[in-house]
PDB file of N, CA and C in Angstrom:
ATOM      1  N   UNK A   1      97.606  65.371 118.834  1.00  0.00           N
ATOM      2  CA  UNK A   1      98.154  66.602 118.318  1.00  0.00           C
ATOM      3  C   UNK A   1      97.642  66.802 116.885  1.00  0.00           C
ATOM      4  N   UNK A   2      96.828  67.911 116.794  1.00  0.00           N
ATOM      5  CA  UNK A   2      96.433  67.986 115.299  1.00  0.00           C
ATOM      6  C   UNK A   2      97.517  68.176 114.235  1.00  0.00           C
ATOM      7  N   UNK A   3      97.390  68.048 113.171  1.00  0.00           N
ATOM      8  CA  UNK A   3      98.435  67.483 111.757  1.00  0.00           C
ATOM      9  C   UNK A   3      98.546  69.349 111.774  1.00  0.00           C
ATOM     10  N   UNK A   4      99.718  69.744 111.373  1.00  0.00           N
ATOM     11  CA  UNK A   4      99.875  70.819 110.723  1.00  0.00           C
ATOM     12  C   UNK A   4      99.798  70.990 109.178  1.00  0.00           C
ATOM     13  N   UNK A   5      98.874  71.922 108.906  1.00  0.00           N
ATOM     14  CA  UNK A   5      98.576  71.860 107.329  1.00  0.00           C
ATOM     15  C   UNK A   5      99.926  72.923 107.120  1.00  0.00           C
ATOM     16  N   UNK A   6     100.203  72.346 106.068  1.00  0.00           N
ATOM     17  CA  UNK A   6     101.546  72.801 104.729  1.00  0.00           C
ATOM     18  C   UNK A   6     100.935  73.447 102.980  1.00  0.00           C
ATOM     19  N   UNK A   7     100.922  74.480 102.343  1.00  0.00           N
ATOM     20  CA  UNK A   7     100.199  74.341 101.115  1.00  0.00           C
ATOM     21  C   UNK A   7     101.395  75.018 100.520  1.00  0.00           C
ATOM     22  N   UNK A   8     101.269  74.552  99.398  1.00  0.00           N
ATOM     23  CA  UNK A   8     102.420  74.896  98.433  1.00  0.00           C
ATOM     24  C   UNK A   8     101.297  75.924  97.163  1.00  0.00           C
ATOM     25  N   UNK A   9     102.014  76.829  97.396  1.00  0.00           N
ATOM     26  CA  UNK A   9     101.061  78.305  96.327  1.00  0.00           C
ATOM     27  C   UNK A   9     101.916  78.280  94.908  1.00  0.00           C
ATOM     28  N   UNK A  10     101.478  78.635  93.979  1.00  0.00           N
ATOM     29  CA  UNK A  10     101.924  78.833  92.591  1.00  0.00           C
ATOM     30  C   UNK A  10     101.459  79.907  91.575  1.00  0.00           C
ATOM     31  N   UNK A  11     102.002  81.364  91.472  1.00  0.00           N
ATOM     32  CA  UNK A  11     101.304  81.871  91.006  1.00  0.00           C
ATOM     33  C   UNK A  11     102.226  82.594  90.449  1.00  0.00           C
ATOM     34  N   UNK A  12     101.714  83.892  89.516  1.00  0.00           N
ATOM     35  CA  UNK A  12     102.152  84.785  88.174  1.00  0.00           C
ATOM     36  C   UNK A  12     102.497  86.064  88.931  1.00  0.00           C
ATOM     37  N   UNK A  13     103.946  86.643  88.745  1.00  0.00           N
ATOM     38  CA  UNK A  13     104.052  88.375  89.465  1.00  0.00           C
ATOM     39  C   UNK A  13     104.743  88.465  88.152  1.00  0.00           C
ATOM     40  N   UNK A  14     104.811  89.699  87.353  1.00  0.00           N
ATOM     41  CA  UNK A  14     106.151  90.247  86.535  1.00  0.00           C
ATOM     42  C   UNK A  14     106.706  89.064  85.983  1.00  0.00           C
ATOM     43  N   UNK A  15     105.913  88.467  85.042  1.00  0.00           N
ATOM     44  CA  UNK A  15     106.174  87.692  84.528  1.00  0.00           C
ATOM     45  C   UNK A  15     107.326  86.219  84.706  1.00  0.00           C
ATOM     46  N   UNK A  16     106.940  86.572  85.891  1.00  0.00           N
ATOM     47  CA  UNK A  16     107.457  85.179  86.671  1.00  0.00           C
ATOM     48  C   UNK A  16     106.600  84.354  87.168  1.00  0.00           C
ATOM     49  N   UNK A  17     106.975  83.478  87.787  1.00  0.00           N
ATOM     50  CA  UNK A  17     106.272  82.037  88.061  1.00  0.00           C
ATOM     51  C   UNK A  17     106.950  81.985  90.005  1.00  0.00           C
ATOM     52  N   UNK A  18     105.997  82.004  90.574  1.00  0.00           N
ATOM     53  CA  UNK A  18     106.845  82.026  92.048  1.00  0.00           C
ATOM     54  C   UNK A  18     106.029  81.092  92.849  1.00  0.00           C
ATOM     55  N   UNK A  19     106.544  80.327  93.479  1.00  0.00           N
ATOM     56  CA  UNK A  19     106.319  79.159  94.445  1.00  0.00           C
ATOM     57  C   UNK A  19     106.658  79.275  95.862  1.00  0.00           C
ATOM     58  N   UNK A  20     105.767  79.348  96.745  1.00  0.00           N
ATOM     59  CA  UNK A  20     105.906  79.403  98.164  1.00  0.00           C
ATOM     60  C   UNK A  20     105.301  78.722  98.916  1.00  0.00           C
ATOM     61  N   UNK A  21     105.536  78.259  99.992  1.00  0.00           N
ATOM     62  CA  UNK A  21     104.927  77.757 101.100  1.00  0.00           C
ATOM     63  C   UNK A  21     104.320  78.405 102.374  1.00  0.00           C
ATOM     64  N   UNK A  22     103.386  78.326 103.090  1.00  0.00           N
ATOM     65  CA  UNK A  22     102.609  78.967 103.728  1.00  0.00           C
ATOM     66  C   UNK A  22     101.798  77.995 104.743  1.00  0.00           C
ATOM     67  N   UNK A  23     101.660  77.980 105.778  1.00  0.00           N
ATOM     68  CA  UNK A  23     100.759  77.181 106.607  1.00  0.00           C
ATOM     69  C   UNK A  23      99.334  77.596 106.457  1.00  0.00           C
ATOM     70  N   UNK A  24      98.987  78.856 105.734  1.00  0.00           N
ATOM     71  CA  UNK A  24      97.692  78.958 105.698  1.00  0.00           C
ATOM     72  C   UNK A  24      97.279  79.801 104.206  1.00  0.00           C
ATOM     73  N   UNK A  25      96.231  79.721 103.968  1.00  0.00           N
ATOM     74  CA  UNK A  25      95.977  79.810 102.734  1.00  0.00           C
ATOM     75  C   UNK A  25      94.378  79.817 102.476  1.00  0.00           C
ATOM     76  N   UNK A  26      93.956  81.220 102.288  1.00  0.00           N
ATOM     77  CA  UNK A  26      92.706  81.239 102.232  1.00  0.00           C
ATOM     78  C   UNK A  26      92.091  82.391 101.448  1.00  0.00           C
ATOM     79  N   UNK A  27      90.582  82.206 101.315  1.00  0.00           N
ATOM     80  CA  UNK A  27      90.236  83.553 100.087  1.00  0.00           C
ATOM     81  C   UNK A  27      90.073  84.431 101.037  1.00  0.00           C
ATOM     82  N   UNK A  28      90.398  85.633 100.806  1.00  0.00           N
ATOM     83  CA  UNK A  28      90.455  86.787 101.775  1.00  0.00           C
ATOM     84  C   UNK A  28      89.305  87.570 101.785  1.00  0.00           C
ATOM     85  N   UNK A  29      89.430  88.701 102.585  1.00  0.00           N
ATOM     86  CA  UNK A  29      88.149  89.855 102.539  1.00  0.00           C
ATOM     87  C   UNK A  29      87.751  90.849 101.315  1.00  0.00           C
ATOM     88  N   UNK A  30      88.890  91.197 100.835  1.00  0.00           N
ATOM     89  CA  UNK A  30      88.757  91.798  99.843  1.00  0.00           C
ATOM     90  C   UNK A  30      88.489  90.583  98.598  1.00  0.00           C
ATOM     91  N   UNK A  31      87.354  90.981  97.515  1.00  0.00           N
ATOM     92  CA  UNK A  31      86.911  89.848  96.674  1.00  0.00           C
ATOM     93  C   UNK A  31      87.889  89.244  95.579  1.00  0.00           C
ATOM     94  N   UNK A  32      87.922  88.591  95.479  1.00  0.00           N
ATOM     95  CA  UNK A  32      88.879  88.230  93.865  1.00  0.00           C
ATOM     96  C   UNK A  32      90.338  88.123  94.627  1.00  0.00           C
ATOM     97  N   UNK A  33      90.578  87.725  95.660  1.00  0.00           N
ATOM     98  CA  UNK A  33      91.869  87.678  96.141  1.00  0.00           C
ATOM     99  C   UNK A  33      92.014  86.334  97.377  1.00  0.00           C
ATOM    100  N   UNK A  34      93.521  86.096  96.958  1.00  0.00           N
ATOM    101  CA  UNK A  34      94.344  84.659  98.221  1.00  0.00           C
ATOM    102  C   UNK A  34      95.037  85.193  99.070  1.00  0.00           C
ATOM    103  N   UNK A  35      94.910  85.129 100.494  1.00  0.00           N
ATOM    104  CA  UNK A  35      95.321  85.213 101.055  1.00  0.00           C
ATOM    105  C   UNK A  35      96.620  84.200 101.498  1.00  0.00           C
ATOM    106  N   UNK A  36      98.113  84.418 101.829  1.00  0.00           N
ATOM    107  CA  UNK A  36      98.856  83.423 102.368  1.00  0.00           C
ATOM    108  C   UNK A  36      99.412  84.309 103.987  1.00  0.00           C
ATOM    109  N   UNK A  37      99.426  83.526 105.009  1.00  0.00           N
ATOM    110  CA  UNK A  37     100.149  83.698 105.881  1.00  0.00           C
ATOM    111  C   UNK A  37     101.298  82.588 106.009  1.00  0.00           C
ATOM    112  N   UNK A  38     101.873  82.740 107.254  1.00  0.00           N
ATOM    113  CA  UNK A  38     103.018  82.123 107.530  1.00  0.00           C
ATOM    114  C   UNK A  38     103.830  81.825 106.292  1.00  0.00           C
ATOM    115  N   UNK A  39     104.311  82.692 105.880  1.00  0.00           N
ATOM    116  CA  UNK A  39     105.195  82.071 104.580  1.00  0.00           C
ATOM    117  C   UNK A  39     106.247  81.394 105.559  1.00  0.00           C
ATOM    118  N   UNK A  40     106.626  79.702 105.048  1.00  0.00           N
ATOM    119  CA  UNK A  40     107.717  78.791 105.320  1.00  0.00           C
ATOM    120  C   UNK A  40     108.887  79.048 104.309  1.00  0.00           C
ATOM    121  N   UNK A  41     110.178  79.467 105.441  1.00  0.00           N
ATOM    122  CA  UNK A  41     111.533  79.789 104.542  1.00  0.00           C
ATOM    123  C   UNK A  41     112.374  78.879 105.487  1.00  0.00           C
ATOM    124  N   UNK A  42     113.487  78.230 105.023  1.00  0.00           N
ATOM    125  CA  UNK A  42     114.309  77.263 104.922  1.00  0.00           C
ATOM    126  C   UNK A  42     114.998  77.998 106.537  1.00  0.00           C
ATOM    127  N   UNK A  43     115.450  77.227 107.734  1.00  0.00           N
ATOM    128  CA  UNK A  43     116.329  78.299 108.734  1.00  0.00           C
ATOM    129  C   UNK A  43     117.663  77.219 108.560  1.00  0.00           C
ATOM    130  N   UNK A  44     118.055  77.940 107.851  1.00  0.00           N
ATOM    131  CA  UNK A  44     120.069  77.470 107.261  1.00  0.00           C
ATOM    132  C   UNK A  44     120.484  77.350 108.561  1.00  0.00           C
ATOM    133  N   UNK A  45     120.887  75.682 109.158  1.00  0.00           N
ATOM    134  CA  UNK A  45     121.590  75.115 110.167  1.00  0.00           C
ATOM    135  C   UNK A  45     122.954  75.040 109.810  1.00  0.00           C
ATOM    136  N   UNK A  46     123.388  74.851 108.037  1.00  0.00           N
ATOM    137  CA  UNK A  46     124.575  74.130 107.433  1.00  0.00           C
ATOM    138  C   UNK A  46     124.990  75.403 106.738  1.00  0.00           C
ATOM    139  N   UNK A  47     126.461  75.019 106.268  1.00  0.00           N
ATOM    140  CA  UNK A  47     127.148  75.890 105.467  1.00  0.00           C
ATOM    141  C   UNK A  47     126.042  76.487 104.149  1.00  0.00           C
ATOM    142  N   UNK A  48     125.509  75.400 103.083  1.00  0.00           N
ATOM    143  CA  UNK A  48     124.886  75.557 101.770  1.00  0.00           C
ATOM    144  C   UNK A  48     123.881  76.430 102.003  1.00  0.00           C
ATOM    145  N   UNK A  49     123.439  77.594 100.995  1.00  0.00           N
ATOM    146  CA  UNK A  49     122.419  78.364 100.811  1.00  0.00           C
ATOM    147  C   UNK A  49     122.318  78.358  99.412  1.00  0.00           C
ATOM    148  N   UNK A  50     120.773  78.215  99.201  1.00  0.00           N
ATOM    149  CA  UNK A  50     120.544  78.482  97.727  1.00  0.00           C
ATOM    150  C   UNK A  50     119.999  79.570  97.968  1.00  0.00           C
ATOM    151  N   UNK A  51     120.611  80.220  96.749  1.00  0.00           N
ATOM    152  CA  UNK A  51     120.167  81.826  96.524  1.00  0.00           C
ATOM    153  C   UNK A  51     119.264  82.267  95.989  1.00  0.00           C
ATOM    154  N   UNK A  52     118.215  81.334  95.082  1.00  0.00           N
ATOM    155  CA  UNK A  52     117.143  81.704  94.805  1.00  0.00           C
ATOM    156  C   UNK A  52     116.133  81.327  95.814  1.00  0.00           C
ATOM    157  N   UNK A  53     116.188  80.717  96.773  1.00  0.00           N
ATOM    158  CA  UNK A  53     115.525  80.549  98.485  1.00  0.00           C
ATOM    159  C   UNK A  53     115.958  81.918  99.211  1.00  0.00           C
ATOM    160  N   UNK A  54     117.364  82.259  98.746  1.00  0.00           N
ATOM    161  CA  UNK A  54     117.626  83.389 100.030  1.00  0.00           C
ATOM    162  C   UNK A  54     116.863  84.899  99.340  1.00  0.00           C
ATOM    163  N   UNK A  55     116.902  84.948  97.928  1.00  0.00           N
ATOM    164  CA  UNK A  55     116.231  85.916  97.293  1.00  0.00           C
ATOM    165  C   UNK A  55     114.633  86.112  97.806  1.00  0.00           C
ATOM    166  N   UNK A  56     114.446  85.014  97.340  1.00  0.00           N
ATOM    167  CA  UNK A  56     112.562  85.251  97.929  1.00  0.00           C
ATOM    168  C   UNK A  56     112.239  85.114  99.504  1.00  0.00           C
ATOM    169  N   UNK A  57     113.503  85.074 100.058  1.00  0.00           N
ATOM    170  CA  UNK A  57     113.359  84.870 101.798  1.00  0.00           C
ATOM    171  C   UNK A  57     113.316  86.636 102.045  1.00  0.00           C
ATOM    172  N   UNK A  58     114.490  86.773 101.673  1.00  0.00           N
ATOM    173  CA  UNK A  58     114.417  88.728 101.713  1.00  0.00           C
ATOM    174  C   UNK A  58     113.529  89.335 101.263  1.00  0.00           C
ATOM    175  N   UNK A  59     112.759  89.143  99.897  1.00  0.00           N
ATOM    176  CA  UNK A  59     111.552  89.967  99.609  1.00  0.00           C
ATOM    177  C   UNK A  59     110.534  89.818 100.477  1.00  0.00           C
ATOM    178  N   UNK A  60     110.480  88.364 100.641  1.00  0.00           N
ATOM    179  CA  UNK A  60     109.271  88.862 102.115  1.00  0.00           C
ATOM    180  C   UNK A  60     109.628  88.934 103.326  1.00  0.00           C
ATOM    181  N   UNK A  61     111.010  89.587 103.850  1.00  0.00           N
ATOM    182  CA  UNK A  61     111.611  89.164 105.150  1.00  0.00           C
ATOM    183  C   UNK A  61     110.138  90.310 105.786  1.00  0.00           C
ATOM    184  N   UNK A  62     109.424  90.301 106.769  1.00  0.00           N
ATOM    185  CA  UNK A  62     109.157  90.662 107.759  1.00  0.00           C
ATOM    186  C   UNK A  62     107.738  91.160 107.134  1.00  0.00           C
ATOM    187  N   UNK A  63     107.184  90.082 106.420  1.00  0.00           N
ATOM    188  CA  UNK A  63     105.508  90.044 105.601  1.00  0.00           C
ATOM    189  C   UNK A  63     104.741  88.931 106.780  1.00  0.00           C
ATOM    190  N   UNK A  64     103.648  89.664 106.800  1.00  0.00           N
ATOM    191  CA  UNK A  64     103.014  88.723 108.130  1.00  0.00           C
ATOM    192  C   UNK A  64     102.177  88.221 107.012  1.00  0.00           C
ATOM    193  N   UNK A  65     101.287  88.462 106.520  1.00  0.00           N
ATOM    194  CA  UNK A  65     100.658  88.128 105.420  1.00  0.00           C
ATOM    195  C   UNK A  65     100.582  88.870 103.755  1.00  0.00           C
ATOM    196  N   UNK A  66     100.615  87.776 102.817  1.00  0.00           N
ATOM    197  CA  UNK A  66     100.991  88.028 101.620  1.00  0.00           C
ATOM    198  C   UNK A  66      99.574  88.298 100.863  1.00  0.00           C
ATOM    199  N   UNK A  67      99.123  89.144  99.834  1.00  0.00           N
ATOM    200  CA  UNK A  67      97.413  88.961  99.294  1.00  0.00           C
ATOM    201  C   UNK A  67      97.706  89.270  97.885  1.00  0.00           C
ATOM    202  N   UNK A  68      97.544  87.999  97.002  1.00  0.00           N
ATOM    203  CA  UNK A  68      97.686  87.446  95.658  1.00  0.00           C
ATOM    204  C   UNK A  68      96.354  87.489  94.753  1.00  0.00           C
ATOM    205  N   UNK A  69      96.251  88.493  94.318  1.00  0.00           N
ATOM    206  CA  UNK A  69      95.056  88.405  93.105  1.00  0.00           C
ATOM    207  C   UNK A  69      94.705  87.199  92.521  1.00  0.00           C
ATOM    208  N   UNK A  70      93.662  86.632  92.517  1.00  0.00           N
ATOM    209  CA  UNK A  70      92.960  85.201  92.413  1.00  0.00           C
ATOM    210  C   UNK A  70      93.479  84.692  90.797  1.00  0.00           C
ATOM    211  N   UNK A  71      93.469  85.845  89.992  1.00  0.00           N
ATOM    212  CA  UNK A  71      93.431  85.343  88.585  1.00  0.00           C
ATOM    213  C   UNK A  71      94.966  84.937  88.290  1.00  0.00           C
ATOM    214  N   UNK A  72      95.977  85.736  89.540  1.00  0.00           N
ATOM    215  CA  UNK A  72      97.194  85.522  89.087  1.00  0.00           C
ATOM    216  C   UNK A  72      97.753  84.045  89.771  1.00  0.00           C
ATOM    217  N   UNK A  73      96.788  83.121  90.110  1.00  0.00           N
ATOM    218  CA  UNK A  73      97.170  81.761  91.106  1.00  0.00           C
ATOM    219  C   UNK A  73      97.164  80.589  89.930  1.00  0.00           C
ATOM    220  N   UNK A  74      98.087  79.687  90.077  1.00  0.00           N
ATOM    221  CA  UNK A  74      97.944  79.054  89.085  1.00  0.00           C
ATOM    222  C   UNK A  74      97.569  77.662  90.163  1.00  0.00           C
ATOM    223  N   UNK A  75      97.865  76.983  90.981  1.00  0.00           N
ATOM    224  CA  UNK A  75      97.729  76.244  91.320  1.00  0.00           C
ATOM    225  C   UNK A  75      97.918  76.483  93.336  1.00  0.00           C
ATOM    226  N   UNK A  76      96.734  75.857  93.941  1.00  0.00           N
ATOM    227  CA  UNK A  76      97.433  75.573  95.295  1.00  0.00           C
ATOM    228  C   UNK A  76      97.137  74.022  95.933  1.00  0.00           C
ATOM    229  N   UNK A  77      98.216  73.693  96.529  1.00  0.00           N
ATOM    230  CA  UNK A  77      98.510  72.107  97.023  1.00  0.00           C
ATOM    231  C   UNK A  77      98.856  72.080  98.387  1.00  0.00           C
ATOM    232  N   UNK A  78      97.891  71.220  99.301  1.00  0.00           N
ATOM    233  CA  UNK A  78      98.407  71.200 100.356  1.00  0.00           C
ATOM    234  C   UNK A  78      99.314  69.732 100.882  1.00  0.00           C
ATOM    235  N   UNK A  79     100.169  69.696 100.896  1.00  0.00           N
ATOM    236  CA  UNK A  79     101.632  68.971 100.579  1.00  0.00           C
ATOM    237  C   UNK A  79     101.896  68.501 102.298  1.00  0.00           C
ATOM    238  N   UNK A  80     102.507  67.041 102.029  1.00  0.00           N
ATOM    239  CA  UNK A  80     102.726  66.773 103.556  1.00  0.00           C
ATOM    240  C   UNK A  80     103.938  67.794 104.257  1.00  0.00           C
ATOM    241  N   UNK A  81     105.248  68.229 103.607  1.00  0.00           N
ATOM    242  CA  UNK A  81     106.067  68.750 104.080  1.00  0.00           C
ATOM    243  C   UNK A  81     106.713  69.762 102.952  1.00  0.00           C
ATOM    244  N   UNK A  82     107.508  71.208 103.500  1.00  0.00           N
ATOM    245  CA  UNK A  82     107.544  71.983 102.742  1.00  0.00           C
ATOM    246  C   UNK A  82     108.995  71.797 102.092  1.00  0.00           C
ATOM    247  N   UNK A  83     109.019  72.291 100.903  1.00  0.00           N
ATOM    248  CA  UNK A  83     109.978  72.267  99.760  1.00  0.00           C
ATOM    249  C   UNK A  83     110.732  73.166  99.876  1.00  0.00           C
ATOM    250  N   UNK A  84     111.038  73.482  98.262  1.00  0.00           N
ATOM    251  CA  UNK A  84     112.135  74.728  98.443  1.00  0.00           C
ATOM    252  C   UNK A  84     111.572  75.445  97.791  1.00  0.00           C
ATOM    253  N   UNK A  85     111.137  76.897  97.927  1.00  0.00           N
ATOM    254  CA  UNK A  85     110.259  78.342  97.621  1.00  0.00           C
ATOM    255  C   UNK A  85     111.575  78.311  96.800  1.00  0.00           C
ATOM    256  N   UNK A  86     110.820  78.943  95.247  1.00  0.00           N
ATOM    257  CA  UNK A  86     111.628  78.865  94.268  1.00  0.00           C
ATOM    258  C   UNK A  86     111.226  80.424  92.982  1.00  0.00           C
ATOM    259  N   UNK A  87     111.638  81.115  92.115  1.00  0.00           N
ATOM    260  CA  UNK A  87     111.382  81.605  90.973  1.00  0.00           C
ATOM    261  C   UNK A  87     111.165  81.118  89.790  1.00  0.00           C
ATOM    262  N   UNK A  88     110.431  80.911  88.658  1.00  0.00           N
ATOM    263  CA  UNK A  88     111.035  80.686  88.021  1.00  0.00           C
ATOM    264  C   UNK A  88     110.640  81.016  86.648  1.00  0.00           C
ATOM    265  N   UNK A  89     111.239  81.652  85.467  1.00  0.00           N
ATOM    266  CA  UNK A  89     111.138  81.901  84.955  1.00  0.00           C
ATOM    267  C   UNK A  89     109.808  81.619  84.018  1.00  0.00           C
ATOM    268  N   UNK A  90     108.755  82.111  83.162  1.00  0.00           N
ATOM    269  CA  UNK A  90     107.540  81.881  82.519  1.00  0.00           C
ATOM    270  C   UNK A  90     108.514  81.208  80.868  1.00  0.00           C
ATOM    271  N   UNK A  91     107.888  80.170  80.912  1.00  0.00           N
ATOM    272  CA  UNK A  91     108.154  79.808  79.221  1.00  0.00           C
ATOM    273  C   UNK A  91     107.110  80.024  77.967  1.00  0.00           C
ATOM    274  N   UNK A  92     107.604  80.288  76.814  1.00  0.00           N
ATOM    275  CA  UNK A  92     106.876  81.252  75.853  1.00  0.00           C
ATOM    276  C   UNK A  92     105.682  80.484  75.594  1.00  0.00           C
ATOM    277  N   UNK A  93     105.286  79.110  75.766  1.00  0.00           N
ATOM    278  CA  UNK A  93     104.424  78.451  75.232  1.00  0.00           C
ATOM    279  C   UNK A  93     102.868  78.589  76.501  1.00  0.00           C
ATOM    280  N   UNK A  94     103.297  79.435  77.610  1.00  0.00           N
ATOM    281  CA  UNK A  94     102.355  79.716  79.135  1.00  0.00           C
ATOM    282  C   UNK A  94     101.815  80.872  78.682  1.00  0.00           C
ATOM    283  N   UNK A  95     100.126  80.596  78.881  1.00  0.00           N
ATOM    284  CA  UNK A  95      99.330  81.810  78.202  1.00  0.00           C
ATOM    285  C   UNK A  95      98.700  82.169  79.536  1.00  0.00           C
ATOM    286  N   UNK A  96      98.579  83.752  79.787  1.00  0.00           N
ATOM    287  CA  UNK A  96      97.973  83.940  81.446  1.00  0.00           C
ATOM    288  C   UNK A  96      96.388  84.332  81.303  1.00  0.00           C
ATOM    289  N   UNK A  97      95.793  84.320  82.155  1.00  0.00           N
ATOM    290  CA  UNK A  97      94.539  85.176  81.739  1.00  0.00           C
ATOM    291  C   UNK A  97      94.566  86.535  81.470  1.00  0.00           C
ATOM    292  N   UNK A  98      93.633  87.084  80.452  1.00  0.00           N
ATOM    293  CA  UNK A  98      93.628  88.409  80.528  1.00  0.00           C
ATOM    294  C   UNK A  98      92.994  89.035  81.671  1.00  0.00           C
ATOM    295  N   UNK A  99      94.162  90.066  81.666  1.00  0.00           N
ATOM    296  CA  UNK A  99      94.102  91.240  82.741  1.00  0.00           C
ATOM    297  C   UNK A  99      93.357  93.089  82.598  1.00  0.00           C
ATOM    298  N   UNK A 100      92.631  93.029  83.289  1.00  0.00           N
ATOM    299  CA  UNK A 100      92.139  92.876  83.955  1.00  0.00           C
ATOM    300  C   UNK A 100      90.621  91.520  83.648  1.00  0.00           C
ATOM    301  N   UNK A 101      90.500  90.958  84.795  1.00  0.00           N
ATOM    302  CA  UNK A 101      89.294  90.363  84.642  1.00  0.00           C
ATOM    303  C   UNK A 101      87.399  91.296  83.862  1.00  0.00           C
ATOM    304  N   UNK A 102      87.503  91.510  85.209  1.00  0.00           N
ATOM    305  CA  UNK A 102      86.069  92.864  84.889  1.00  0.00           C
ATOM    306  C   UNK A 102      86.827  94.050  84.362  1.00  0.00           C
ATOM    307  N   UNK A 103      85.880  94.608  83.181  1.00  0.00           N
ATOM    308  CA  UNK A 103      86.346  95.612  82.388  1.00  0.00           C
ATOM    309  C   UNK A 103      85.238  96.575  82.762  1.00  0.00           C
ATOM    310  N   UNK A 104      86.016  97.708  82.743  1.00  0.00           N
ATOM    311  CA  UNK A 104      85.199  98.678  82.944  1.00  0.00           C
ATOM    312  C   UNK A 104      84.205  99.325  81.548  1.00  0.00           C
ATOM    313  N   UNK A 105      82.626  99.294  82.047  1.00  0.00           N
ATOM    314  CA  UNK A 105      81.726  99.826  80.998  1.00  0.00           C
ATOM    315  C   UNK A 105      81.874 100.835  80.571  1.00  0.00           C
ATOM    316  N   UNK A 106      81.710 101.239  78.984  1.00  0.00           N
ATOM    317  CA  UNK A 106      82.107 101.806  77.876  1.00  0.00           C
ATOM    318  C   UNK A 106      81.461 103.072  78.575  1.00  0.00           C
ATOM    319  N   UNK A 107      82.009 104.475  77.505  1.00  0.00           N
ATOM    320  CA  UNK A 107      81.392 105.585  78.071  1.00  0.00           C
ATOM    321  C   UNK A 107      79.738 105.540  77.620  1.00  0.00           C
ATOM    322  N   UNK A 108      79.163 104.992  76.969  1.00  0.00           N
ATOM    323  CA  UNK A 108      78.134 104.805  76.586  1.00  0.00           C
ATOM    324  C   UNK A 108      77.174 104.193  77.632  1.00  0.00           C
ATOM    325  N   UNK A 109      77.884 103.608  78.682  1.00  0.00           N
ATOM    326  CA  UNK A 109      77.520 103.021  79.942  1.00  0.00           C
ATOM    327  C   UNK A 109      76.711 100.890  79.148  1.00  0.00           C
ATOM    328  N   UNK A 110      77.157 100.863  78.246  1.00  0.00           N
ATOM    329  CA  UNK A 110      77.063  99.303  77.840  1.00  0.00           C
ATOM    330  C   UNK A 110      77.956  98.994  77.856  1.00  0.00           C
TER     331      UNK A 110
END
């Protein structure tokens, strides 16, 4: 039975920091961009819910695939088993790249 790959994504939206899990994870068609499918969300058997799991479970409730601008990825890991998809706040000392990457040429056309 082949191993099921797990990758744990890490990247920049609105000045947050957001962490998800995904069984797949790849550079997409359009250039400069990550593709994630299968986002992995927790299926609550027990009483306990964490609400910053149930928050980011609803924003993508019914996303078949997610497509993350390359510059905004900070890290991806493919991890034996999945965690807990989390928010979390950016701290003042985290510098992002500037945005946009390619700048558009001057009216001078240089």
């Amino acid at each position: 039975m082949p191993k099921e790959h797990v990758y744990r994504v890490r990247f920049v939206s609105q000045d947050k920091i957001y962490e998800l899990y995904a069984k797949d994870a790849f550079q997409g068609e359009l250039y400069g961009f990550v593709v994630l499918e299968d986002l992995l969300f927790d299926e609550h058997t027990t009483v306990v819910v964490d609400p910053s799991e149930e928050k980011l479970k609803s924003e993508f409730e019914g996303v078949a695939r997610t497509i993350i601008p390359m510059h905004a990825v900070i890290r991806i890991d493919e991890v034996e088993k999945r965690g807990t998809p989390k928010i979390a706040e950016m701290a003042d000392n985290v510098a992002s790249f500037p945005s946009p990457i390619y700048t558009p040429r001057g009216s001078d056309g240089k």
